[in-house]
N, C-alpha and C. Protein backbone atom coordinates (compact mmCIF):
# COMPACT_ATOMS: atom_id res chain seq x y z
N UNK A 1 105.30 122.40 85.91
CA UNK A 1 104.94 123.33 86.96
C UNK A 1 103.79 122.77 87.79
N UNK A 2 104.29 122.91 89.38
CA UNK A 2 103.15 122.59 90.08
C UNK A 2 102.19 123.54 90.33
N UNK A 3 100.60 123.38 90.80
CA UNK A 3 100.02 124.47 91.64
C UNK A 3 99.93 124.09 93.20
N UNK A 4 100.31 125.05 94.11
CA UNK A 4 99.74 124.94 95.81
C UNK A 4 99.16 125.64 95.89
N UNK A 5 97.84 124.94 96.42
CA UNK A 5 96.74 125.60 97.38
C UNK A 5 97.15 125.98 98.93
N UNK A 6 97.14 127.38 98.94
CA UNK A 6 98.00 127.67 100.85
C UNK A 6 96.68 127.82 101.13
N UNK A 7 96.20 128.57 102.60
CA UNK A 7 95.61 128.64 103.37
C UNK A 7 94.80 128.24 104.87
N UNK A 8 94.08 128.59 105.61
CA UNK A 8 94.06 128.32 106.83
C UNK A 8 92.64 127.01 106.45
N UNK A 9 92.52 126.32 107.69
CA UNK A 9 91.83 125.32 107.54
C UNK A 9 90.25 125.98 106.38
N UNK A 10 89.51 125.19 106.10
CA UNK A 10 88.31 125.59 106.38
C UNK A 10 88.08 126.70 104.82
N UNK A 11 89.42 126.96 104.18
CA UNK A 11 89.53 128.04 102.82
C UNK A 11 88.87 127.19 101.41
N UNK A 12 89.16 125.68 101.75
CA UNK A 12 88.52 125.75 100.43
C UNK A 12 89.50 125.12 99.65
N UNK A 13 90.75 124.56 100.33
CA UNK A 13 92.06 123.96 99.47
C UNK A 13 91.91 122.80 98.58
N UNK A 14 91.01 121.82 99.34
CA UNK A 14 91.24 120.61 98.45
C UNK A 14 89.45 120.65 97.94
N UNK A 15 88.57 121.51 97.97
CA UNK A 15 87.49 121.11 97.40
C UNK A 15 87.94 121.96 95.67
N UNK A 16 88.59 123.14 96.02
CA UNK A 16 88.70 123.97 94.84
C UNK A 16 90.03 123.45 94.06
N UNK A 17 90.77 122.45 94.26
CA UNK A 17 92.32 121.79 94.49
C UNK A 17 91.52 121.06 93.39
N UNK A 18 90.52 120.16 93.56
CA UNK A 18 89.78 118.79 93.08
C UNK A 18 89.23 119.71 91.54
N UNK A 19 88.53 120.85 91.54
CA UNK A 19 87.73 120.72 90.66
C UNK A 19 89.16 122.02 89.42
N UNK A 20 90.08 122.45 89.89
CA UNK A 20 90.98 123.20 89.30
C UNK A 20 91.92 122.37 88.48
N UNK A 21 92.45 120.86 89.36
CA UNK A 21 92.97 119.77 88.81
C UNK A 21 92.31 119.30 87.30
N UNK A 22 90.81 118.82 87.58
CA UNK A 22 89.88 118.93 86.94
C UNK A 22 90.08 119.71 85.34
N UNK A 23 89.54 121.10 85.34
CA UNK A 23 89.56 122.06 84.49
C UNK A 23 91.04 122.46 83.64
N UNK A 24 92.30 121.89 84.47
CA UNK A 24 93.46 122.12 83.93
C UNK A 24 94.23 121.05 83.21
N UNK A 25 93.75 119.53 83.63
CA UNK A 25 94.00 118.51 83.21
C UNK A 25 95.40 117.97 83.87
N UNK A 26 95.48 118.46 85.28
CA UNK A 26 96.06 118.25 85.96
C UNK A 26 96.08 116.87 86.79
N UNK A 27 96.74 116.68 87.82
CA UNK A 27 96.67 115.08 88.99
C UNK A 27 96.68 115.99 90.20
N UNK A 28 95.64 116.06 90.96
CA UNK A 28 95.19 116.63 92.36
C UNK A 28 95.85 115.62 93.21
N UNK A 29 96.29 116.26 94.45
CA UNK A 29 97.19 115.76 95.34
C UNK A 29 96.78 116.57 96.85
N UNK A 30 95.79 115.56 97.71
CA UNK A 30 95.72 116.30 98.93
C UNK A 30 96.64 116.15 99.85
N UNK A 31 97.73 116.74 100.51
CA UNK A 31 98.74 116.29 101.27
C UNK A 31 98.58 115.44 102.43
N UNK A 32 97.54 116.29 103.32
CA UNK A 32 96.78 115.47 104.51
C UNK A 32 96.57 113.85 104.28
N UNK A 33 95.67 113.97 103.16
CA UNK A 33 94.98 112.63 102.86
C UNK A 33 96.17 111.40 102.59
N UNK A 34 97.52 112.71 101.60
CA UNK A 34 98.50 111.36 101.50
C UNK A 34 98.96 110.82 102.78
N UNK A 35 99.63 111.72 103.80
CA UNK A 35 100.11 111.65 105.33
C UNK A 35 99.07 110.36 105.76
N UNK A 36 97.73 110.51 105.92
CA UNK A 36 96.81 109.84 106.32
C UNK A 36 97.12 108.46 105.73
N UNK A 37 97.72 108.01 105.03
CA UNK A 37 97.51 106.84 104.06
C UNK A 37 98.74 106.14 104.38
N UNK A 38 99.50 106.99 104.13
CA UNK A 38 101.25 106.80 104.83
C UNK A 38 101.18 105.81 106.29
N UNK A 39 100.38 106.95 107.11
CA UNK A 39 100.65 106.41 108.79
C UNK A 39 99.61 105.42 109.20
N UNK A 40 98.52 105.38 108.11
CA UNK A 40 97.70 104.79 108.63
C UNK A 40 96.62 105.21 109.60
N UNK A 41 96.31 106.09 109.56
CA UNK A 41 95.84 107.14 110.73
C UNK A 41 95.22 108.38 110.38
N UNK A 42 94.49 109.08 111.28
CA UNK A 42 93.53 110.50 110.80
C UNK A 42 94.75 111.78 111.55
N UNK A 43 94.78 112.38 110.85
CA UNK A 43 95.88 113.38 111.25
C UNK A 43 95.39 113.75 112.24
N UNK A 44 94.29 113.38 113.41
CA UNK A 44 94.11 114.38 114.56
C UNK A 44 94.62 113.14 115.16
N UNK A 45 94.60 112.06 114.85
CA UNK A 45 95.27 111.02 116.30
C UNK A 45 96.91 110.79 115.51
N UNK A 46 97.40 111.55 114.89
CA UNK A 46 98.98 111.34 114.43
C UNK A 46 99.44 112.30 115.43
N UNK A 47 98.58 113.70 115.69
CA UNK A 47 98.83 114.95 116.28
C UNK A 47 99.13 114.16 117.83
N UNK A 48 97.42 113.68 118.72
CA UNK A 48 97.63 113.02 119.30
C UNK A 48 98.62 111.94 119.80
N UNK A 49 98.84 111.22 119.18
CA UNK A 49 99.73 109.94 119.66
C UNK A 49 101.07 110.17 118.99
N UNK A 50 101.43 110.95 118.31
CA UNK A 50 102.97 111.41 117.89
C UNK A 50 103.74 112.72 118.10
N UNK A 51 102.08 113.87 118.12
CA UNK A 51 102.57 115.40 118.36
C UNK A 51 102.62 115.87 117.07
N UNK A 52 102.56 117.22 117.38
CA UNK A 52 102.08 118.11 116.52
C UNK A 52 103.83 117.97 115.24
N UNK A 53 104.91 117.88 116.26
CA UNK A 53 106.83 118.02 115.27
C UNK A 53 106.48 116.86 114.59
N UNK A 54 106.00 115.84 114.97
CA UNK A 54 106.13 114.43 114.18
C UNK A 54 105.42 114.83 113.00
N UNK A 55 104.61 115.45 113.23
CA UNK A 55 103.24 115.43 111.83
C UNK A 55 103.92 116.75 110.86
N UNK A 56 104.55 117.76 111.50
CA UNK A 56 105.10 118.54 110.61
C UNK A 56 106.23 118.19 110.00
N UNK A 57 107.19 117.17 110.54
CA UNK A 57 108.04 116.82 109.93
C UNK A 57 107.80 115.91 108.69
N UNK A 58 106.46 115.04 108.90
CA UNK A 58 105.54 114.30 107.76
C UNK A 58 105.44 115.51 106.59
N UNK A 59 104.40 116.13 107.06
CA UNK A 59 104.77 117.39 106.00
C UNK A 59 105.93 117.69 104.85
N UNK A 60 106.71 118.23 105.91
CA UNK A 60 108.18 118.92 104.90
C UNK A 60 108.55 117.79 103.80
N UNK A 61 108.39 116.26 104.44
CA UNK A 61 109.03 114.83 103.54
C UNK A 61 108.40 114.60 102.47
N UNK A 62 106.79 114.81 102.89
CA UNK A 62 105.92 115.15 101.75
C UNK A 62 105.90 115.62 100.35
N UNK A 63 106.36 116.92 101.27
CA UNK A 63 106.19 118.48 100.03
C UNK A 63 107.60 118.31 99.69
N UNK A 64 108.55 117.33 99.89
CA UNK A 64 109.70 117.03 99.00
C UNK A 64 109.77 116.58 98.23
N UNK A 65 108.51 115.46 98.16
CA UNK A 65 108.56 114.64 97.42
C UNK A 65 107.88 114.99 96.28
N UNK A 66 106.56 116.04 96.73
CA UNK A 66 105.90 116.50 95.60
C UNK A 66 106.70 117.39 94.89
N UNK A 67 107.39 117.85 95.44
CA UNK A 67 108.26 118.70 94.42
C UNK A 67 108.95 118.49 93.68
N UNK A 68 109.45 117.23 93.45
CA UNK A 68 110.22 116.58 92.61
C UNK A 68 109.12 116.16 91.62
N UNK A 69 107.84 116.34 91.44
CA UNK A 69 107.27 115.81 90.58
C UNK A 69 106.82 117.16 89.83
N UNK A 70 105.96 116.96 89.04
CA UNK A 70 105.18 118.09 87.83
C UNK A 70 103.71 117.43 87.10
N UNK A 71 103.18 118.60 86.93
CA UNK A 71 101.69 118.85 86.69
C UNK A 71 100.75 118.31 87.44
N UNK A 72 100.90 119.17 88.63
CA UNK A 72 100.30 118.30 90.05
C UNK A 72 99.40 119.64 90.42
N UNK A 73 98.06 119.94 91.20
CA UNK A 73 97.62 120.52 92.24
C UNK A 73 97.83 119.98 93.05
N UNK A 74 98.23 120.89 93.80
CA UNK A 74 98.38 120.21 95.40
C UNK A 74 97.81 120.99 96.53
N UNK A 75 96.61 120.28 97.40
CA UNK A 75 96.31 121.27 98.28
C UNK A 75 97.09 121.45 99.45
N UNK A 76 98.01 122.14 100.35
CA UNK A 76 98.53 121.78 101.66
C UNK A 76 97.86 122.17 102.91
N UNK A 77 97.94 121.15 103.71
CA UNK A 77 97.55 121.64 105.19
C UNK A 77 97.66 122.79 105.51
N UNK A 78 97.17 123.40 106.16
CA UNK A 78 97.14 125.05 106.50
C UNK A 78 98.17 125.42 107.41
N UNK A 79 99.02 124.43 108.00
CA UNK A 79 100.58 124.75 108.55
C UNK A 79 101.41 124.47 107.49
N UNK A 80 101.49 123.87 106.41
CA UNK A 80 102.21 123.71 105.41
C UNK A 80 102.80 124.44 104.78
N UNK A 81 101.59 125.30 104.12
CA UNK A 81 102.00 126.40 103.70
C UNK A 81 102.33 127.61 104.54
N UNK A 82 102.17 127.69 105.86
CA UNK A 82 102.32 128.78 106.63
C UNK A 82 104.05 128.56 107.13
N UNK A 83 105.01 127.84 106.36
CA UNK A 83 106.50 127.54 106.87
C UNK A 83 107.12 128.57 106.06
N UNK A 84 107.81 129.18 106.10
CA UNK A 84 108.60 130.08 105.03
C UNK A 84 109.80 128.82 104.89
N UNK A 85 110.03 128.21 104.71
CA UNK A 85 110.88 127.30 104.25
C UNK A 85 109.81 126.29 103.01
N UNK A 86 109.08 125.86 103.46
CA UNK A 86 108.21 125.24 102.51
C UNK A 86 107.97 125.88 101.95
N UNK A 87 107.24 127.61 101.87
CA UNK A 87 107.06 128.15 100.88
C UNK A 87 107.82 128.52 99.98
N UNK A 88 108.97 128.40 100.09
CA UNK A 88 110.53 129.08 99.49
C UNK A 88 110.43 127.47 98.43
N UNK A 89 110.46 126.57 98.88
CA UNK A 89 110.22 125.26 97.54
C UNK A 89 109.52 125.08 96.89
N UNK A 90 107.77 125.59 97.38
CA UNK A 90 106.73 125.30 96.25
C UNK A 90 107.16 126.54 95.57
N UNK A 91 107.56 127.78 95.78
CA UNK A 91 107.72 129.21 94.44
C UNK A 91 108.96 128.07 94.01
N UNK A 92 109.20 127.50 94.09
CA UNK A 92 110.60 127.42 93.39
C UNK A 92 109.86 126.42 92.22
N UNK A 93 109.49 125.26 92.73
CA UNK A 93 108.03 124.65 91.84
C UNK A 93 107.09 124.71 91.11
N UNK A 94 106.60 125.72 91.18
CA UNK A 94 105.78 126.47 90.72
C UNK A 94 105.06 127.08 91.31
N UNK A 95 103.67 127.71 91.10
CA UNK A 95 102.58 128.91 91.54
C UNK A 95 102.00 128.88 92.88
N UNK A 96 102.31 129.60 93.74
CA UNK A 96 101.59 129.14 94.98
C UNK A 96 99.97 130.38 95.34
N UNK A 97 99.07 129.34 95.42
CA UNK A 97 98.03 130.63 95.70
C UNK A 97 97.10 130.22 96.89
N UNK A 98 96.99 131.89 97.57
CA UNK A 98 96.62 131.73 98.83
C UNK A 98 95.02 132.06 98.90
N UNK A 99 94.52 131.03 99.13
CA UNK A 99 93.12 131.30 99.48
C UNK A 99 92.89 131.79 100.49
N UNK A 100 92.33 132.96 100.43
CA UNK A 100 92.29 133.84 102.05
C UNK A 100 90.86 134.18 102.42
N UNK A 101 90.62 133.43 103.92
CA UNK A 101 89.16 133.36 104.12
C UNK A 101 89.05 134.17 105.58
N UNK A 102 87.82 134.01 106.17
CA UNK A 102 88.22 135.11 107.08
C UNK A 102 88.09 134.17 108.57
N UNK A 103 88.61 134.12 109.89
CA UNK A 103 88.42 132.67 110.75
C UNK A 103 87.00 133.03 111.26
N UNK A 104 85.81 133.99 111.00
CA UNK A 104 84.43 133.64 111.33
C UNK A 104 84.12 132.70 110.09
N UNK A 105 84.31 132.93 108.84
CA UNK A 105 84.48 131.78 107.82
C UNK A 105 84.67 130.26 108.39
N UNK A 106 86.07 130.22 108.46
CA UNK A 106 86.57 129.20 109.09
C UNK A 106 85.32 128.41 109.91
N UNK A 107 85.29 129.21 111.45
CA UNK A 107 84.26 128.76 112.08
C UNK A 107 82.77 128.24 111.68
N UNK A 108 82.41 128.52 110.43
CA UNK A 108 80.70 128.79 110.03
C UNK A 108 81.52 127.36 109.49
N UNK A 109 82.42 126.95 108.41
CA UNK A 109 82.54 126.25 107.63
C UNK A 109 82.94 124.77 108.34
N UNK A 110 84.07 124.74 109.29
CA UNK A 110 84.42 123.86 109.99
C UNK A 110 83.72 123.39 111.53
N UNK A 111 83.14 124.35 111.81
CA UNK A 111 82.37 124.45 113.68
C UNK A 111 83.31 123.60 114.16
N UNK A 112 82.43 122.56 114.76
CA UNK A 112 84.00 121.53 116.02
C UNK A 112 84.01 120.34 115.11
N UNK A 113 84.34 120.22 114.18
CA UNK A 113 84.88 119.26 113.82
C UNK A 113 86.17 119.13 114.03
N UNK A 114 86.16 117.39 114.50
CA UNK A 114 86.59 116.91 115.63
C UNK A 114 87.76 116.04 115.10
N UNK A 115 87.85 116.40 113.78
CA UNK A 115 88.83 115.91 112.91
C UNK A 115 90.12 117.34 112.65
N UNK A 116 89.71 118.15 113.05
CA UNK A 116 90.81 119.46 113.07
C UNK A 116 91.34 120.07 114.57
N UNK A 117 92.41 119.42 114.99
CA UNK A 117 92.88 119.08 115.80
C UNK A 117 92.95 120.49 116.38
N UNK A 118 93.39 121.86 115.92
CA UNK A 118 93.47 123.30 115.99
C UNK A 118 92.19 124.04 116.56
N UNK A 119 90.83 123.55 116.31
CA UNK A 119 89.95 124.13 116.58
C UNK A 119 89.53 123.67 118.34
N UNK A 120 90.25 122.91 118.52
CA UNK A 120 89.96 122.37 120.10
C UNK A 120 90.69 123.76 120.95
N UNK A 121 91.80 124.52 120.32
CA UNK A 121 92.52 125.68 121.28
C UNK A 121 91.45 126.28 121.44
N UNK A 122 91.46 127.38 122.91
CA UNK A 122 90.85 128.29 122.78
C UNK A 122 91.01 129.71 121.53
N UNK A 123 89.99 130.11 121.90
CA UNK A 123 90.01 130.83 120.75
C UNK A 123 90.41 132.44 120.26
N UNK A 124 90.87 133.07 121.45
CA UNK A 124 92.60 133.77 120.95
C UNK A 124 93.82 133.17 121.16
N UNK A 125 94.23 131.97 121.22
CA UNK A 125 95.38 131.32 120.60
C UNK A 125 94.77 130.97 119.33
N UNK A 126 94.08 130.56 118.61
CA UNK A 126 93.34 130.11 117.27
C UNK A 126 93.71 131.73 116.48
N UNK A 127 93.61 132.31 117.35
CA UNK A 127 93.69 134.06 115.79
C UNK A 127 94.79 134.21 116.02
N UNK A 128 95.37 134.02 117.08
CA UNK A 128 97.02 134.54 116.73
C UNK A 128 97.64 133.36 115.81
N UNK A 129 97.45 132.22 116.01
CA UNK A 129 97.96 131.49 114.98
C UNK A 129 97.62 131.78 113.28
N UNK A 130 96.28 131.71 113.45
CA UNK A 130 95.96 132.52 112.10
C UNK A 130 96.15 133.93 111.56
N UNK A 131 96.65 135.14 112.72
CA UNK A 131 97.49 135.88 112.23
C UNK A 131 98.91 135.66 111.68
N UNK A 132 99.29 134.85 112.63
CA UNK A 132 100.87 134.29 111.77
C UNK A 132 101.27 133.55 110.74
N UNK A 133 99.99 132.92 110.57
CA UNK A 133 99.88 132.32 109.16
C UNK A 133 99.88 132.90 108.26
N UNK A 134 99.33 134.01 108.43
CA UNK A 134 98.74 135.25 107.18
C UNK A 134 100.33 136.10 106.84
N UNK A 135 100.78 135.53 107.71
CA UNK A 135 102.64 136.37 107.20
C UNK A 135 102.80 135.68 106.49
N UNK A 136 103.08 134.49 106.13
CA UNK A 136 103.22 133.28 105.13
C UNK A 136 102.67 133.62 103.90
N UNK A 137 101.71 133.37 104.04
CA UNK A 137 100.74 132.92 103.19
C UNK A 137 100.57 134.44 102.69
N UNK A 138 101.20 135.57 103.13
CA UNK A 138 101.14 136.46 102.16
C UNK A 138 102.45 136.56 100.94
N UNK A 139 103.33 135.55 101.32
CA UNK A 139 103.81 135.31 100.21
C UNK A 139 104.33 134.75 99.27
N UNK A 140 102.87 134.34 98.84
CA UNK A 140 101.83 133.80 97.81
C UNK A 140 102.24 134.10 96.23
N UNK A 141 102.00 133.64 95.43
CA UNK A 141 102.40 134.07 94.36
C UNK A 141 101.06 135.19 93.47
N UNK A 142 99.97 134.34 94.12
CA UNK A 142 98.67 134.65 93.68
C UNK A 142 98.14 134.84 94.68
N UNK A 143 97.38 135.98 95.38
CA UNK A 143 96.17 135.87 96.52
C UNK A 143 94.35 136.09 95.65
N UNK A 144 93.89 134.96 96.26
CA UNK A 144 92.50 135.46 96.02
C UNK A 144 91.72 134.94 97.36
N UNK A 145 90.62 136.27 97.28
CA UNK A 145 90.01 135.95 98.57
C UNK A 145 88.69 135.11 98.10
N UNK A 146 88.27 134.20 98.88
CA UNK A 146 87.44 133.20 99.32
C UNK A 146 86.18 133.31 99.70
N UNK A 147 86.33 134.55 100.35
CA UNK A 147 84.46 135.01 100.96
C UNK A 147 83.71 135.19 100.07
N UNK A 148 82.19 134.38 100.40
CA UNK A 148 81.13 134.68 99.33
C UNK A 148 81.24 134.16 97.96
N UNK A 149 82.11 133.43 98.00
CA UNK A 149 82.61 132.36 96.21
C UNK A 149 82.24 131.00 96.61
N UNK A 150 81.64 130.53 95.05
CA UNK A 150 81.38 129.25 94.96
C UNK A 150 82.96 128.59 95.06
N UNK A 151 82.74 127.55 95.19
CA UNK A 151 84.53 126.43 94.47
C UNK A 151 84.61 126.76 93.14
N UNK A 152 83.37 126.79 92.61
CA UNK A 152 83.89 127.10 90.83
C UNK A 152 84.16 128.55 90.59
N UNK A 153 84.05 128.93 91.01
CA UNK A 153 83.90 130.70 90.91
C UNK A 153 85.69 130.73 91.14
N UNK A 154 85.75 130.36 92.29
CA UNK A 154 87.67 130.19 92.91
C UNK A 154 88.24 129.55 92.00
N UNK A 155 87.89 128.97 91.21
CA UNK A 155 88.68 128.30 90.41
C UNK A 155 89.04 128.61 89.19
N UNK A 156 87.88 129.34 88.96
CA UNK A 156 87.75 130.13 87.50
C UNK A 156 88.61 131.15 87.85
N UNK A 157 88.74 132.07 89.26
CA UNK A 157 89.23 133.05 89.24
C UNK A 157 91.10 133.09 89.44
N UNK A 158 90.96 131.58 89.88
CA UNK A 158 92.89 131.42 89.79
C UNK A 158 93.19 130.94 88.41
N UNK A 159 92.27 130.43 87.48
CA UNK A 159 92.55 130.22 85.86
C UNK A 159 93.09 131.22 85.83
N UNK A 160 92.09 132.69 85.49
CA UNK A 160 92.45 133.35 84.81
C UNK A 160 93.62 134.55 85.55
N UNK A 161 93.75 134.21 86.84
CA UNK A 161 95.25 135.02 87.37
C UNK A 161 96.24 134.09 86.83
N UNK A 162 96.32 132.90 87.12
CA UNK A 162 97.53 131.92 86.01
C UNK A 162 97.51 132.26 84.63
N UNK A 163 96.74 132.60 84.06
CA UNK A 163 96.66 133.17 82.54
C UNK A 163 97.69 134.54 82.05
N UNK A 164 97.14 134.96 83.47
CA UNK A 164 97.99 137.13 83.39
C UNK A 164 99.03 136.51 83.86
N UNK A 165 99.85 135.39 84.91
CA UNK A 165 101.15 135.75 85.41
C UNK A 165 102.05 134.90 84.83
């Protein structure tokens, strides 16, 4: 059984991904970082110089591949998990849990970094996207919210929901 980390940029996927891997005796798997390694490139100039379909289609090939594997965390990009097609393979995989933060969060945590290609929109196209994400990503196998938690605190607290489900 795998675990996915869903959520919108800025939640907390691969710092709480790293130390959950960690505690479970798991192999952590950041998706981005693999993509990045793949193309050779920072996912804001793949976005750039290939477009946003090229990089999601990186994605889906990805999360195919991880799925064929086991005892993995995996954190996904915050469009990753927001596909109802992708999400329909990681439940099939195993546990998917949605870290849900709030986008003034987001903002305090990420500001303009210039490496998140999304935060350059203005900023009601940025909430409607992150409202539509939140259709997704509500279904999650596990939701826990994010505000005001350490990484260890999040981590402790998806232990022990993997424990009850």
């Amino acid at each position: 059984m795998n675990i996915y980390l869903v959520g919108f940029m800025g939640s907390g996927k691969s710092t709480v991904g790293k130390i959950l891997a960690e505690r479970l005796g798991m192999q952590f798997i950041d998706v981005d970082e693999e993509i990045e390694k793949q193309e050779g490139m920072k996912i804001k100039d793949i976005f750039k110089e290939k477009g946003e379909k090229y990089f999601r289609e990186l994605e889906r090939k990805k999360l195919e591949e991880i799925t064929q594997k086991d005892n993995l965390v995996v954190s996904t990009g915050g469009g990753l998990g927001a596909n109802f097609e992708n999400m329909e393979k990681m439940k099939k995989t195993g546990k998917v849990i949605w870290l849900d933060v709030s986008l003034d969060t987001v903002f305090k945590r990420c500001g303009k970094d210039e490496n998140r290609p999304l935060l350059n929109m203005p900023y009601e196209k940025l909430e409607k996207l992150f409202n539509e994400r939140k259709d997704v990503y509500k279904l999650s196998d596990i939701h826990i919210n994010v505000e005001n938690k350490t990484p260890q605190q999040i981590a402790e607290e998806i232990i022990e929901n993997l424990r009850r489900n």
